[in-house]
Protein backbone atom coordinates (compact mmCIF):
# COMPACT_ATOMS: atom_id res chain seq x y z
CA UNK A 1 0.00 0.00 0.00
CA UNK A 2 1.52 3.53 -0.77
CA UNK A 3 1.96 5.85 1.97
CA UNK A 4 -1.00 7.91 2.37
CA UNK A 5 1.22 11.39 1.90
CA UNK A 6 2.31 10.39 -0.96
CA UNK A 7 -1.59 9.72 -2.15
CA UNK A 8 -2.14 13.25 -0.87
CA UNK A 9 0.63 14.69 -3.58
CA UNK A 10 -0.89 12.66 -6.32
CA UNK A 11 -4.10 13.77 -5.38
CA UNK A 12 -3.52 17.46 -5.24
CA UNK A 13 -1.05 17.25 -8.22
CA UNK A 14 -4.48 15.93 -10.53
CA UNK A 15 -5.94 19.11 -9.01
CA UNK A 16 -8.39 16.68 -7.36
CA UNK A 17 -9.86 18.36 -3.39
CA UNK A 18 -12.91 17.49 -2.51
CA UNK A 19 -13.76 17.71 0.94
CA UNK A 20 -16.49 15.71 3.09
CA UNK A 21 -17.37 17.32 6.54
CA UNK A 22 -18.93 16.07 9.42
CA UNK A 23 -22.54 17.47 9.93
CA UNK A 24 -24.28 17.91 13.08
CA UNK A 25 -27.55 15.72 11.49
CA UNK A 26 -25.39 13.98 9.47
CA UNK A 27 -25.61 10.94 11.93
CA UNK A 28 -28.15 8.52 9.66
CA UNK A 29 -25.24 9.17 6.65
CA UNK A 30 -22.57 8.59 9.01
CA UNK A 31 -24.31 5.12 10.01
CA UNK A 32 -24.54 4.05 6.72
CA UNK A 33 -21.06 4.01 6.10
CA UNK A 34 -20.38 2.79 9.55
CA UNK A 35 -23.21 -0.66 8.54
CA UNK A 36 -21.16 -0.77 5.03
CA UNK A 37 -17.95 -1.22 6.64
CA UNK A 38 -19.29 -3.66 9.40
CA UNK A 39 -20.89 -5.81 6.25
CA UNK A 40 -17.98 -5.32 4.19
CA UNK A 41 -15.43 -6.55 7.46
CA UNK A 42 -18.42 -9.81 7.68
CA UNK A 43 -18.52 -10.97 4.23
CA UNK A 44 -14.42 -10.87 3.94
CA UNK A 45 -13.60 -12.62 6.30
CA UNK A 46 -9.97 -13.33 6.22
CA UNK A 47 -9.32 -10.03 3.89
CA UNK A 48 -8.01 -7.24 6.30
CA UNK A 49 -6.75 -5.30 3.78
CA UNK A 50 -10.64 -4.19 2.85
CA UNK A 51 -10.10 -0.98 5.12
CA UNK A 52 -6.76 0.55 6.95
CA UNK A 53 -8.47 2.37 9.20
CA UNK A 54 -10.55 2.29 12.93
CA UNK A 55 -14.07 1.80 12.55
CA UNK A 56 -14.52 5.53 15.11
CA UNK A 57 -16.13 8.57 13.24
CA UNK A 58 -14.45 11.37 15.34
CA UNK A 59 -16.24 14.51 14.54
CA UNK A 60 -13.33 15.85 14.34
CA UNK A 61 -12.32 13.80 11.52
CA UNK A 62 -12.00 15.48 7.67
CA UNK A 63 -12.29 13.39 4.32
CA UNK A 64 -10.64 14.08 1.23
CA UNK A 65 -12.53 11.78 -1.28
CA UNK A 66 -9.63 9.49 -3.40
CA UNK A 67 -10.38 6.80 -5.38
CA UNK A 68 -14.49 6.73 -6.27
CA UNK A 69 -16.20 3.85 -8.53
CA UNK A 70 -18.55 1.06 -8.64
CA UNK A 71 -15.73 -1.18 -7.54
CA UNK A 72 -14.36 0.58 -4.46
CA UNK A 73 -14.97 3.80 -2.30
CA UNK A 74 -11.78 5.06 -1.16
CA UNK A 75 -10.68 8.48 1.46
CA UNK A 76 -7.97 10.06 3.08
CA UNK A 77 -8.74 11.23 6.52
CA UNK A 78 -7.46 14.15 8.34
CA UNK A 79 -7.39 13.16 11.89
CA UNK A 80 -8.30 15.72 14.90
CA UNK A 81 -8.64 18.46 11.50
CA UNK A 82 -9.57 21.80 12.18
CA UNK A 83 -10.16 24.28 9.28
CA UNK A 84 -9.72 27.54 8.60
CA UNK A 85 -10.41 29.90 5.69
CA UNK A 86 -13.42 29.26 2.85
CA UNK A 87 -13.60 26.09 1.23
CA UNK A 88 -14.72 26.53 -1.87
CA UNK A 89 -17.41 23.24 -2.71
CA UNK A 90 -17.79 23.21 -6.09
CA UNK A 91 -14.45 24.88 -7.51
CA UNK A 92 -13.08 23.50 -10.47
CA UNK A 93 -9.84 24.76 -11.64
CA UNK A 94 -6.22 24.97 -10.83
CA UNK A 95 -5.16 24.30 -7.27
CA UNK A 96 -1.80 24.92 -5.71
CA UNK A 97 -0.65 23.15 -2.03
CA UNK A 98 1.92 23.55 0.90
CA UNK A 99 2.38 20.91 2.86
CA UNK A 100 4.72 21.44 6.13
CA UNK A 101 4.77 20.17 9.45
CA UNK A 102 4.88 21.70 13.18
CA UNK A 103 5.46 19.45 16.11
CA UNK A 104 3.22 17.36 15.94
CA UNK A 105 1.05 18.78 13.85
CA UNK A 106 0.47 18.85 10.12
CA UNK A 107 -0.45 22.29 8.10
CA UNK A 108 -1.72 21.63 4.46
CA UNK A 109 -2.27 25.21 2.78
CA UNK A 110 -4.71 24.66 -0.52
CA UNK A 111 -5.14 27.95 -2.99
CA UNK A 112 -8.18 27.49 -4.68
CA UNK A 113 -7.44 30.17 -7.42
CA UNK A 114 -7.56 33.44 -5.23
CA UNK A 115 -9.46 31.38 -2.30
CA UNK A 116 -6.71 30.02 0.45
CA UNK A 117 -8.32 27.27 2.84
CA UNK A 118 -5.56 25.78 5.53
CA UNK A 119 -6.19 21.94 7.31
CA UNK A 120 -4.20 21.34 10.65
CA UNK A 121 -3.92 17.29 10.77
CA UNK A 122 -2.45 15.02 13.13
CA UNK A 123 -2.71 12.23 10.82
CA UNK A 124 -3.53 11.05 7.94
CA UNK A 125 -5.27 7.43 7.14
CA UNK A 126 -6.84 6.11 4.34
CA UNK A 127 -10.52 4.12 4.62
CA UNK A 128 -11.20 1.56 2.15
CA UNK A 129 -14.44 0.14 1.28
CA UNK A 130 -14.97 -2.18 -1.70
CA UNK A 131 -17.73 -3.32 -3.76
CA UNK A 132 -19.40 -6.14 -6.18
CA UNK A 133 -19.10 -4.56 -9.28
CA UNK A 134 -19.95 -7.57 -11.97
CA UNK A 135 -23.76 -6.95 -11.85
CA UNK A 136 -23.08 -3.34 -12.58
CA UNK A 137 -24.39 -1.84 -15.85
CA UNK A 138 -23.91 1.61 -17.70
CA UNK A 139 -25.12 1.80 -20.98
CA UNK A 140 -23.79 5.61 -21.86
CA UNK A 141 -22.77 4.69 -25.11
CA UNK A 142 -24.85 2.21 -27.73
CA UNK A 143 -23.68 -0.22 -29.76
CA UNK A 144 -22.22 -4.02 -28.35
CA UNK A 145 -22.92 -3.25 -25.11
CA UNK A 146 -22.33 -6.05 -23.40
CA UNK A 147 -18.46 -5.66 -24.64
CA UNK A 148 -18.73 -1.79 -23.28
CA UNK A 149 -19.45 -3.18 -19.89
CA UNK A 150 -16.59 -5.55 -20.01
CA UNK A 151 -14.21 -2.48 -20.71
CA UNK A 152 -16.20 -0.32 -17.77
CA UNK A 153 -15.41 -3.35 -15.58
CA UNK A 154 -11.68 -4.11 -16.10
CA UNK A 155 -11.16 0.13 -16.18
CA UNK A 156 -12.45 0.31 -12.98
CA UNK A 157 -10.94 -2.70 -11.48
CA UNK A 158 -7.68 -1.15 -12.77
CA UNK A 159 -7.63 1.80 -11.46
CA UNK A 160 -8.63 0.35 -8.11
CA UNK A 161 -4.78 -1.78 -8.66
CA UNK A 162 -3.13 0.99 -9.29
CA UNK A 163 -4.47 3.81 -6.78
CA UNK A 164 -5.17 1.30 -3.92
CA UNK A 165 -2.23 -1.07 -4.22
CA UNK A 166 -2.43 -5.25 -4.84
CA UNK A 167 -3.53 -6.03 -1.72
CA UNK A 168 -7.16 -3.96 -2.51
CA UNK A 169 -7.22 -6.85 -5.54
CA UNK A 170 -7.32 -10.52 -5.48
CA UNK A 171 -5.39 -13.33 -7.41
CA UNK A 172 -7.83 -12.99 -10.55
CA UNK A 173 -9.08 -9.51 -10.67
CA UNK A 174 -4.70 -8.64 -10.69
CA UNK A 175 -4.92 -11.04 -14.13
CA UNK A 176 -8.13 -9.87 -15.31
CA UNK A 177 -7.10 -6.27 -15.46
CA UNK A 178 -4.18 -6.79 -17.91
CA UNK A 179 -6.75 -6.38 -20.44
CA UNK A 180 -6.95 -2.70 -20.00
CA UNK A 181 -3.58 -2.42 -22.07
CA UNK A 182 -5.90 -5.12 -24.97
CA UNK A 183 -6.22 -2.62 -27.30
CA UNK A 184 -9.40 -4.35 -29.13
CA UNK A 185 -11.01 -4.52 -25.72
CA UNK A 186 -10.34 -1.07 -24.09
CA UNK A 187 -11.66 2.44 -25.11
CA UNK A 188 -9.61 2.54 -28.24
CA UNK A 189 -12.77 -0.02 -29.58
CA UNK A 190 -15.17 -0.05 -26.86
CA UNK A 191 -15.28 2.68 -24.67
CA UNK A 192 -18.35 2.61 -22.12
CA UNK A 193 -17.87 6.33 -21.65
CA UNK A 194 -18.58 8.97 -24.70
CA UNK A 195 -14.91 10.41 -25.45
CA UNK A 196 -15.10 13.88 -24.00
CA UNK A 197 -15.05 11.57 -20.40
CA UNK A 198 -12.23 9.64 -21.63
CA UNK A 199 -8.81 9.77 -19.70
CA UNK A 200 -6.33 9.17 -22.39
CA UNK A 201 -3.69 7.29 -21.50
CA UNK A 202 -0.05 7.19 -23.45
CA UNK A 203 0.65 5.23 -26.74
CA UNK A 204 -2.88 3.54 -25.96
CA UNK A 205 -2.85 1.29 -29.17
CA UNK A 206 -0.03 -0.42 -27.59
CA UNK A 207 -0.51 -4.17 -26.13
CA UNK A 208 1.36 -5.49 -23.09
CA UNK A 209 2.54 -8.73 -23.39
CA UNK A 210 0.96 -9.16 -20.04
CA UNK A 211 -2.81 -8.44 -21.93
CA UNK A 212 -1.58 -11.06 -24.80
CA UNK A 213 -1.19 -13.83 -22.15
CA UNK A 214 -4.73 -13.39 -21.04
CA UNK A 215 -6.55 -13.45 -23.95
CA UNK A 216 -4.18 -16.64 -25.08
CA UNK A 217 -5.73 -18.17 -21.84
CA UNK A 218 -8.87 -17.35 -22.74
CA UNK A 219 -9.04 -18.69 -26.26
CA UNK A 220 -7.11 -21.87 -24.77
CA UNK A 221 -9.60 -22.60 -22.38
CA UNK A 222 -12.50 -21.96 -24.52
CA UNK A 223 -10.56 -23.85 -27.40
CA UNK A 224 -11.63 -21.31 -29.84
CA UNK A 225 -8.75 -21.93 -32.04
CA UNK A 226 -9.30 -19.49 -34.63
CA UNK A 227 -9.73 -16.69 -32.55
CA UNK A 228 -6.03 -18.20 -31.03
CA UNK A 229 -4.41 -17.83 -34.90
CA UNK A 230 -5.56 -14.55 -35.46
CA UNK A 231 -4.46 -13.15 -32.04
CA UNK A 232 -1.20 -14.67 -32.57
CA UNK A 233 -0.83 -12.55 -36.22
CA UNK A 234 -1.74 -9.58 -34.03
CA UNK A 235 0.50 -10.63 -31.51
CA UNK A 236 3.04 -10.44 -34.34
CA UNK A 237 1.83 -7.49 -36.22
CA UNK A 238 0.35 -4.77 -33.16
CA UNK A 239 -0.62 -2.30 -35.88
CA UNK A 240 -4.30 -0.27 -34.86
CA UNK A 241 -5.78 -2.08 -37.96
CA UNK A 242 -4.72 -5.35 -36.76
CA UNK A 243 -6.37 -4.54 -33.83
CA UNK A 244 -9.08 -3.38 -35.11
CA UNK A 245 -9.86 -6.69 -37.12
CA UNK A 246 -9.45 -8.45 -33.81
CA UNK A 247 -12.16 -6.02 -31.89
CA UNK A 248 -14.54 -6.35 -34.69
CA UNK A 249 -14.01 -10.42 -34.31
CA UNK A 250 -14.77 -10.42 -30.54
CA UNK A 251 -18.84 -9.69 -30.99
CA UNK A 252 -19.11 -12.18 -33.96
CA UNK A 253 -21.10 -15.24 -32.95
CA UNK A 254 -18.29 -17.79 -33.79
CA UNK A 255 -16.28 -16.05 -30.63
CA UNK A 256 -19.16 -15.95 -27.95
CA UNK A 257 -17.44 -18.70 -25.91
CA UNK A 258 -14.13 -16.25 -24.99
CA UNK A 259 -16.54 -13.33 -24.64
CA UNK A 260 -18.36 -15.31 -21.77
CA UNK A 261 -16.06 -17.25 -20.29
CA UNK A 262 -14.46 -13.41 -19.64
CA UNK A 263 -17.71 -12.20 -18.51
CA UNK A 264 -17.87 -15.15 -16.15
CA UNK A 265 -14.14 -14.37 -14.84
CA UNK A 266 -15.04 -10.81 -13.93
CA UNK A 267 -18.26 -11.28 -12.48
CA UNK A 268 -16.84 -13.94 -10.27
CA UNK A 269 -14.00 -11.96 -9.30
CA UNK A 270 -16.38 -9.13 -8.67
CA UNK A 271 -18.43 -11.31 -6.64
CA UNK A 272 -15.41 -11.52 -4.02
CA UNK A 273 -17.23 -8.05 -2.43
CA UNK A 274 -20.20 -7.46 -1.16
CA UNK A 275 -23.45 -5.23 -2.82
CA UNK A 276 -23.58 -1.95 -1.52
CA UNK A 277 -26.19 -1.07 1.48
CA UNK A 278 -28.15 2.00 1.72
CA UNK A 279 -30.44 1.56 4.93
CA UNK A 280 -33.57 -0.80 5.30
CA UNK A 281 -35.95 1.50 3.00
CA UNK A 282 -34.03 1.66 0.19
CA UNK A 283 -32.55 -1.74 0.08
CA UNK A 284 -35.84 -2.83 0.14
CA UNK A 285 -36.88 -0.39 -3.19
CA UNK A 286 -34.00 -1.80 -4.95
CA UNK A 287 -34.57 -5.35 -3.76
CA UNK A 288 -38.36 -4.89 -5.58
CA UNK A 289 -36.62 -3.86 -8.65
CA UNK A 290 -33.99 -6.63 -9.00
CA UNK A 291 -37.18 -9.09 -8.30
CA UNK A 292 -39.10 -7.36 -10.66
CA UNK A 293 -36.43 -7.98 -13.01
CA UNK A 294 -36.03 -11.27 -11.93
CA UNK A 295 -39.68 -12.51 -13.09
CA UNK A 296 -39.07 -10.81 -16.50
CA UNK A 297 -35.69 -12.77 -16.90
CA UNK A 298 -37.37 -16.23 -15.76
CA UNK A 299 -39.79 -15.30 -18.84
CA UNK A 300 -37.25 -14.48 -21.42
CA UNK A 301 -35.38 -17.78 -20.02
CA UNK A 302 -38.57 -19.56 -20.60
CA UNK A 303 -38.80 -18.74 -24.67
CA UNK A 304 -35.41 -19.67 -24.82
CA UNK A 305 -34.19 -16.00 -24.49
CA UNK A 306 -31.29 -15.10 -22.85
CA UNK A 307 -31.31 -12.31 -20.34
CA UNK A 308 -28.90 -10.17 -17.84
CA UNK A 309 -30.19 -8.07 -14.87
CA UNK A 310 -28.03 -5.16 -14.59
CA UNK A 311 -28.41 -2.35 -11.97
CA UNK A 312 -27.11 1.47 -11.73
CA UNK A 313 -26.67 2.65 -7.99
CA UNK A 314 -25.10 5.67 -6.14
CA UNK A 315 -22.17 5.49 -4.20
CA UNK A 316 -22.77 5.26 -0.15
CA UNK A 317 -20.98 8.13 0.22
CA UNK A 318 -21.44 12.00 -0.81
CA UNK A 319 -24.59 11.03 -2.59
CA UNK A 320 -26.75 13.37 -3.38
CA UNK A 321 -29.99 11.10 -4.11
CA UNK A 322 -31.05 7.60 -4.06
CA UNK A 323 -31.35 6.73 -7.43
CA UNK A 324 -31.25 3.11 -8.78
CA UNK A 325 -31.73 2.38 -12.29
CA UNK A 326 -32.59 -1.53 -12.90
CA UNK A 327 -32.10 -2.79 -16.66
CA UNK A 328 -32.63 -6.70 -18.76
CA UNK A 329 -29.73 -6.52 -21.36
CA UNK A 330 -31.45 -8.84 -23.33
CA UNK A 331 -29.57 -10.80 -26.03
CA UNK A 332 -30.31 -11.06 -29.99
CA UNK A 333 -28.42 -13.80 -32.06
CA UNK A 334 -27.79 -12.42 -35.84
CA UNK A 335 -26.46 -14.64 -38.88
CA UNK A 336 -22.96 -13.03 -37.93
CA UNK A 337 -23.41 -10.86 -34.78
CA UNK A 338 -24.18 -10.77 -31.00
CA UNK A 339 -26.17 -7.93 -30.38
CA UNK A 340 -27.94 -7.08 -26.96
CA UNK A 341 -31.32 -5.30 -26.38
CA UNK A 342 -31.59 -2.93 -23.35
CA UNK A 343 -34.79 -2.50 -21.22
CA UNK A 344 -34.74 -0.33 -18.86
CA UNK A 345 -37.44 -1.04 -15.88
């Protein structure tokens, strides 16, 4: 795990500060998070590295959000923080920071443009809390959409590797999440998010050798052999077309086996955490929406259709509404093509 200053430097050097106080009827929100880490600390058992922190909300606490996604809600926490100047909630622009230290005491000095706000610290923790993400959907941008989620899925589970450390990651989801650097698979041919909400990341169109051993696996195991010779001509020829010939071959019916035995991979990696929990009321709202979901996927099953129940939710945390969106990505077989219908509930 990196030291938690040094995720305070990365942090502030994306220009990335936003703040979570405590509030005086804040205690129901507080709760929540409190329940989420007592079911998160249940349902893992043996993992202690879910959260690094004590399980005490000291009001005088301060949380700089971190790492934020369907896979993992993440903070740094000023301990025994007192404030002073204007913070500035919804500023968005260039920050500059002092950090500096006085006995035992911590002084971080944030210029929000023209607007100074100060933090005195006497430590500085990070909280953990990670989720099931394989039942997750986000359908943002159309077209093969069950290959979009795959991409939202490994992004995310990425970026939880490489802001939260291995330890935040088990055995398969450290595998699995080669495939972000599988140019056919990530945002250079399937990007879940429309491209102004892109990150781009350097010489993209460039495979790892680590992301070539994956999908190898994968073609092994599903003993899809031709999908194994053309993989190994783009394994010898990495060109963007190349790559583009293998993308376009991953939603063609003759290649469904790979594309499922990686949805299977994920979703049982992903099932490693547990669902989110938002209090007794709302669990129960969502819980009638999966179920009503449910009875339309039994139906589909029934005609010999086959059916995923996917789900939108909001994070735990710093949520401003209780929102859950419930969908049936329902699948359509072409001559050629796997396509997938979404219904939204």
């Amino acid at each position: 795990m990196q030291d938690t200053f040094e995720m305070l430097e990365e942090l502030l050097e994306q220009e990335q500060f936003e703040l979570l106080f405590p509030k005086e009827n804040g205690a129901q929100a507080e709760w929540e998070c409190y329940e989420t880490y007592e079911n998160n600390e249940r349902k893992q058992g043996e993992k202690d590295s879910l959260a690094r922190v004590g399980k005490e909300k000291n009001p005088g606490d301060i949380r700089l959000v971190y790492l934020m996604n369907d896979a993992v809600e993440s903070f740094l926490i000023f301990r025994d923080a007192r404030l002073t100047g204007s913070y500035l909630e919804n500023y968005e622009g260039p920050l500059k920071s002092s950090l500096s230290q006085e006995g035992d005491e911590y002084i971080l000095v944030v210029w929000q443009g023209e607007n100074v706000v100060t933090l005195f610290f006497r430590m500085l923790d990070l909280e953990v809390y990670l989720y099931n993400y394989g039942e997750i959907g986000h359908f943002w941008v159309p077209g093969y959409e069950y290959l979009r989620q795959l991409e939202y899925r490994i992004a995310i589970a990425r970026d939880k590797l490489e802001y939260l450390g291995e330890e935040f990651c088990t055995e398969e989801e450290r595998a699995l999440v080669q495939l972000a650097d599988f140019p056919p698979l990530n945002y250079c041919c399937y990007p879940a998010v429309p491209k102004q909400y892109i990150v781009p990341k350097e010489d993209p169109w460039k495979p790892s050798a680590a992301a070539f051993q994956v999908m190898e696996g994968l073609a092994e195991e599903a003993r899809d052999f031709s999908l194994l010779r053309l993989l190994h001509v783009y394994k010898k020829f990495p060109a963007p077309f190349i790559a583009r010939i293998f993308a376009r071959a991953l939603h063609k019916n003759k290649h469904s086996a790979v594309i499922d035995l990686l949805t299977g991979k994920i979703k049982s990696a992903a099932a490693a955490y547990p669902d989110r929990t938002f209090g007794n009321e709302a669990d129960q709202q969502l819980k009638s929406l999966l179920s009503k979901a449910g009875k339309l996927q039994e139906k589909l099953t029934r005609d010999g259709i086959h059916a995923e129940v996917l789900r939108e939710e909001p994070f735990t945390t710093a949520r401003d509404s209780l929102d859950f969106q419930v969908f049936l990505m329902v699948w359509k077989k072409g001559w050629w093509n796997r396509r997938v219908e979404i219904r939204k509930l």
